[in-house]
Protein backbone atom coordinates (compact mmCIF):
# COMPACT_ATOMS: atom_id res chain seq x y z
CA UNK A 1 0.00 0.00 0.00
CA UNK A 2 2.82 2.67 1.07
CA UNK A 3 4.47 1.31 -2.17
CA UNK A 4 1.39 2.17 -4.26
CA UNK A 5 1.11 5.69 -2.36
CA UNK A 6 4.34 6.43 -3.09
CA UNK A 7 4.43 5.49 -6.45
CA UNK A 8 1.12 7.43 -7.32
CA UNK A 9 2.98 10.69 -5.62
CA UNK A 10 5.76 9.93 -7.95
CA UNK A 11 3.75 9.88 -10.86
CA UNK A 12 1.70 13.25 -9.68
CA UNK A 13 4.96 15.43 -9.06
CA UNK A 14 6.93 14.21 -12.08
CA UNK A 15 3.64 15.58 -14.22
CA UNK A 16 3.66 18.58 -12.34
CA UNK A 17 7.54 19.47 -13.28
CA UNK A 18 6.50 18.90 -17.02
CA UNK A 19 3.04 20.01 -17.30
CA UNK A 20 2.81 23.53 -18.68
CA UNK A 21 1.19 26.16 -16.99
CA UNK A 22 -1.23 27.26 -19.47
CA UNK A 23 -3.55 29.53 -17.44
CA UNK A 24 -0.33 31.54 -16.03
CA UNK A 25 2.21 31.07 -18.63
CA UNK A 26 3.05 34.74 -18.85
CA UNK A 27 3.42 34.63 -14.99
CA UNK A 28 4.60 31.02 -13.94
CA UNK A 29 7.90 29.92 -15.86
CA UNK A 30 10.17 27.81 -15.54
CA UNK A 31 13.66 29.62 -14.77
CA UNK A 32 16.30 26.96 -14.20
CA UNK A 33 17.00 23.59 -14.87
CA UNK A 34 20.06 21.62 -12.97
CA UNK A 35 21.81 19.00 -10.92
CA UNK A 36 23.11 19.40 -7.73
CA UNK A 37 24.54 16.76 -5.33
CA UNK A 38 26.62 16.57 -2.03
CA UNK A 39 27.26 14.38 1.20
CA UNK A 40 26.04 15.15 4.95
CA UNK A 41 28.40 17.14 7.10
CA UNK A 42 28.76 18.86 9.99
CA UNK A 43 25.34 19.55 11.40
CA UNK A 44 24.41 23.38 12.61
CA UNK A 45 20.62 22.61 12.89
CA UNK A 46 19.37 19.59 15.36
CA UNK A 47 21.64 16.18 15.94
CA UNK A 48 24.93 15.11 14.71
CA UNK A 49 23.91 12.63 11.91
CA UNK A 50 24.72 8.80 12.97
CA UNK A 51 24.78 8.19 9.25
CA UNK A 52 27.01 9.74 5.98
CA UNK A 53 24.43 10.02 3.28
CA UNK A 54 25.02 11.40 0.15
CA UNK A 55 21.84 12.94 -2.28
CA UNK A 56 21.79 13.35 -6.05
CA UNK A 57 18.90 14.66 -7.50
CA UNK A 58 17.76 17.03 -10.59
CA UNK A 59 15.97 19.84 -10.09
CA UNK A 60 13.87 22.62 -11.47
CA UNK A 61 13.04 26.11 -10.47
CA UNK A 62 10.00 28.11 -11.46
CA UNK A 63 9.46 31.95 -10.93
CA UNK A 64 6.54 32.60 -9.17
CA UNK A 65 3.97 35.93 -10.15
CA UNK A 66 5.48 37.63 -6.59
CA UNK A 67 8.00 40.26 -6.28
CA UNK A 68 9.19 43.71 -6.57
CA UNK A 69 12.95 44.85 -8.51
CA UNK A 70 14.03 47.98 -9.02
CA UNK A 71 15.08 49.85 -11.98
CA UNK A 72 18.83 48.25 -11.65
CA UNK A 73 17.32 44.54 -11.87
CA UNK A 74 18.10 44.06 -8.17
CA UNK A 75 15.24 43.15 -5.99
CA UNK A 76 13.11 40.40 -4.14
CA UNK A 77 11.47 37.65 -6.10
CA UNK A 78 9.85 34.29 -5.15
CA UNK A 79 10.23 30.64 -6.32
CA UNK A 80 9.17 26.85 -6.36
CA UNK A 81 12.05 24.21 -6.72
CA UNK A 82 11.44 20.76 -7.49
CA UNK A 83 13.45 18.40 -7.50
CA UNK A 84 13.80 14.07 -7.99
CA UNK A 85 16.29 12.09 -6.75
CA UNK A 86 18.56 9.32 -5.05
CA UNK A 87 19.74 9.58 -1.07
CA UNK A 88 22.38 6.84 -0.41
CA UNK A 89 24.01 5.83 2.82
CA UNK A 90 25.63 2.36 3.47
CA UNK A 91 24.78 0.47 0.85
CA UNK A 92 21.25 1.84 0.32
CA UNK A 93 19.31 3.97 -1.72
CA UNK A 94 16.35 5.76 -1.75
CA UNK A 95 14.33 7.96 -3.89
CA UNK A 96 13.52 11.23 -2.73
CA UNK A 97 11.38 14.02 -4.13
CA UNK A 98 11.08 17.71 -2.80
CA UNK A 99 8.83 20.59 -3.16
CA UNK A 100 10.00 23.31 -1.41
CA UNK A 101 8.49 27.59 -2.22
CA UNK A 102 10.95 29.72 -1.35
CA UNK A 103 12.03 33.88 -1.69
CA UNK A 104 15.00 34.98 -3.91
CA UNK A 105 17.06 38.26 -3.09
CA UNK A 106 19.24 39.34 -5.86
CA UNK A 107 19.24 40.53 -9.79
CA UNK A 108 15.83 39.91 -11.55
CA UNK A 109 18.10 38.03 -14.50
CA UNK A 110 20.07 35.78 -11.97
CA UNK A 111 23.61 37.02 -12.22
CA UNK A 112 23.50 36.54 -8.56
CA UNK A 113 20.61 35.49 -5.48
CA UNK A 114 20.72 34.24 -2.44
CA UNK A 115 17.50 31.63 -1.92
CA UNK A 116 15.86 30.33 1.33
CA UNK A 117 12.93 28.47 0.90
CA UNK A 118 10.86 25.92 3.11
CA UNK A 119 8.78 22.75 2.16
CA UNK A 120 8.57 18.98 1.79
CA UNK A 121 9.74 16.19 0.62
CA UNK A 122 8.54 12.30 -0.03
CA UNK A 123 11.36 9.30 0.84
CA UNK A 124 10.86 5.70 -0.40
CA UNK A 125 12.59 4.77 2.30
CA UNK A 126 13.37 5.94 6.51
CA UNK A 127 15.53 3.14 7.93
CA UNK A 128 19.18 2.83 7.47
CA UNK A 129 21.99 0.92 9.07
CA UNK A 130 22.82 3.74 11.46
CA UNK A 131 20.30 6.24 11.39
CA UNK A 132 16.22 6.25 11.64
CA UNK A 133 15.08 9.32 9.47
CA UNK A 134 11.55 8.96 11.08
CA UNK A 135 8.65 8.71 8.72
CA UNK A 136 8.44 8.39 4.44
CA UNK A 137 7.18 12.67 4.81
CA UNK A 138 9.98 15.17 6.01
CA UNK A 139 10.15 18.64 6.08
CA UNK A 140 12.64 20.23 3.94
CA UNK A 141 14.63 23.95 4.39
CA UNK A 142 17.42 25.45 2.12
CA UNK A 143 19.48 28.02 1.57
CA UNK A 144 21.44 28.65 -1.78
CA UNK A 145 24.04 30.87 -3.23
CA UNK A 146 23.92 30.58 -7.41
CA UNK A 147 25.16 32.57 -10.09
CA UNK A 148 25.51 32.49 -13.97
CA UNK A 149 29.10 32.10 -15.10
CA UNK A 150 28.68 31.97 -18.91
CA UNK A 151 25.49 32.50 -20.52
CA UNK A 152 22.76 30.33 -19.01
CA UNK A 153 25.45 28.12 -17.33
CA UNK A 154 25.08 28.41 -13.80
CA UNK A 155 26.69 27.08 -10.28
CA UNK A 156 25.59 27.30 -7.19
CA UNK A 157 25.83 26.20 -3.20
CA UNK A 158 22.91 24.59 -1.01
CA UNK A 159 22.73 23.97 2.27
CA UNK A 160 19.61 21.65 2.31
CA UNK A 161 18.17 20.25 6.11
CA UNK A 162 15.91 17.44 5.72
CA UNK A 163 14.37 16.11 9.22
CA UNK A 164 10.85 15.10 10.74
CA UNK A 165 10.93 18.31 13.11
CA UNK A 166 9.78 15.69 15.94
CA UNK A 167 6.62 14.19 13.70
CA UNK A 168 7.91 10.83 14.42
CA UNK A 169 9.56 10.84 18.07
CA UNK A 170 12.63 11.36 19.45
CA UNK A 171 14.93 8.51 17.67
CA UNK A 172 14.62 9.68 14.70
CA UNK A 173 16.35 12.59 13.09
CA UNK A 174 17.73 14.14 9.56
CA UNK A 175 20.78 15.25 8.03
CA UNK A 176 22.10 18.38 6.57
CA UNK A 177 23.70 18.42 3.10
CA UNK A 178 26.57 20.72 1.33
CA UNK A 179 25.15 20.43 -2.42
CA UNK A 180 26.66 21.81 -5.45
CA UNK A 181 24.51 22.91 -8.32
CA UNK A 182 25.20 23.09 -12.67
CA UNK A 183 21.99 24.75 -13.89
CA UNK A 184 20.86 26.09 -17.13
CA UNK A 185 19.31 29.36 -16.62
CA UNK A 186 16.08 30.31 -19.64
């Protein structure tokens, strides 16, 4: 049954990152397409990790209708990142898929933004040899520095906390991840 659940979400989110957005297409586009992957490490927010996990995923970013830039192109914006993946730890792997809104400060035609942003993401799988992530649904909070550096070639850092925020009790905790993005800016 989870299987079946979790397949069906699968299926839902990877037609909502291709489905066009017809009704708001001069509002809603996509902005950025990309890759981004990175291990666990040192761990400002919660617990130490028990367990070195590494995440892989691709990833797309739509510009949302909200936000105000000045004259010079620099300004405040706001964004929905969605991304489908593999976490891997010991021998294991697991898909993962994230949908996480966010805010953008920085030029309208991404030379440079900083990104924070706040949302969710599905697992396929919580257990692993060392650590208990908690439940298949965790809550999911970034932080990102990109930029372009030729073109629509871009790079960029995240800083990407996954964890269950206490949903599933006290043995069970996330991880924080150092990712590194290649994106193609539109």
């Amino acid at each position: 049954m989870v299987r079946r659940a979790l397949q069906a979400a699968t299926i839902g989110f990877t037609l909502f990152l291709l489905a066009p957005c017809l009704s708001q297409a001069e509002e809603i586009r996509l902005n950025s397409i990309g890759v981004r992957g990175g291990p666990t490490g040192g761990s400002p927010i919660g617990k130490l990790e028990t367990q070195y996990f590494k995440q892989y995923d691709v990833m797309a970013n739509w510009s949302m209708p909200w936000g105000w830039y000045s004259e010079s192109g620099w300004g405040v914006g706001t964004r929905l990142m969605g991304s489908l993946g593999a976490l891997t730890a010991s021998g294991d792997t697991a898909f993962v898929s994230t949908l996480v809104p966010g805010i953008v400060f920085g030029k309208k035609d991404g030379w440079v933004s900083l990104e924070v942003g706040g949302g969710g993401a599905l697992l396929s799988q919580q257990q692993f040899a060392q650590q208990n992530i908690g439940g298949l649904f965790q809550l999911v909070w970034d932080a990102a520095i990109r930029t372009k550096v030729y073109g629509g070639i871009g790079v960029g850092y995240w800083f990407h906390h996954m964890s269950d925020a206490g949903m599933y009790g006290k043995d069970a905790h996330g991880a924080d991840f150092h990712m590194i993005e290649v994106s193609y800016r539109f």
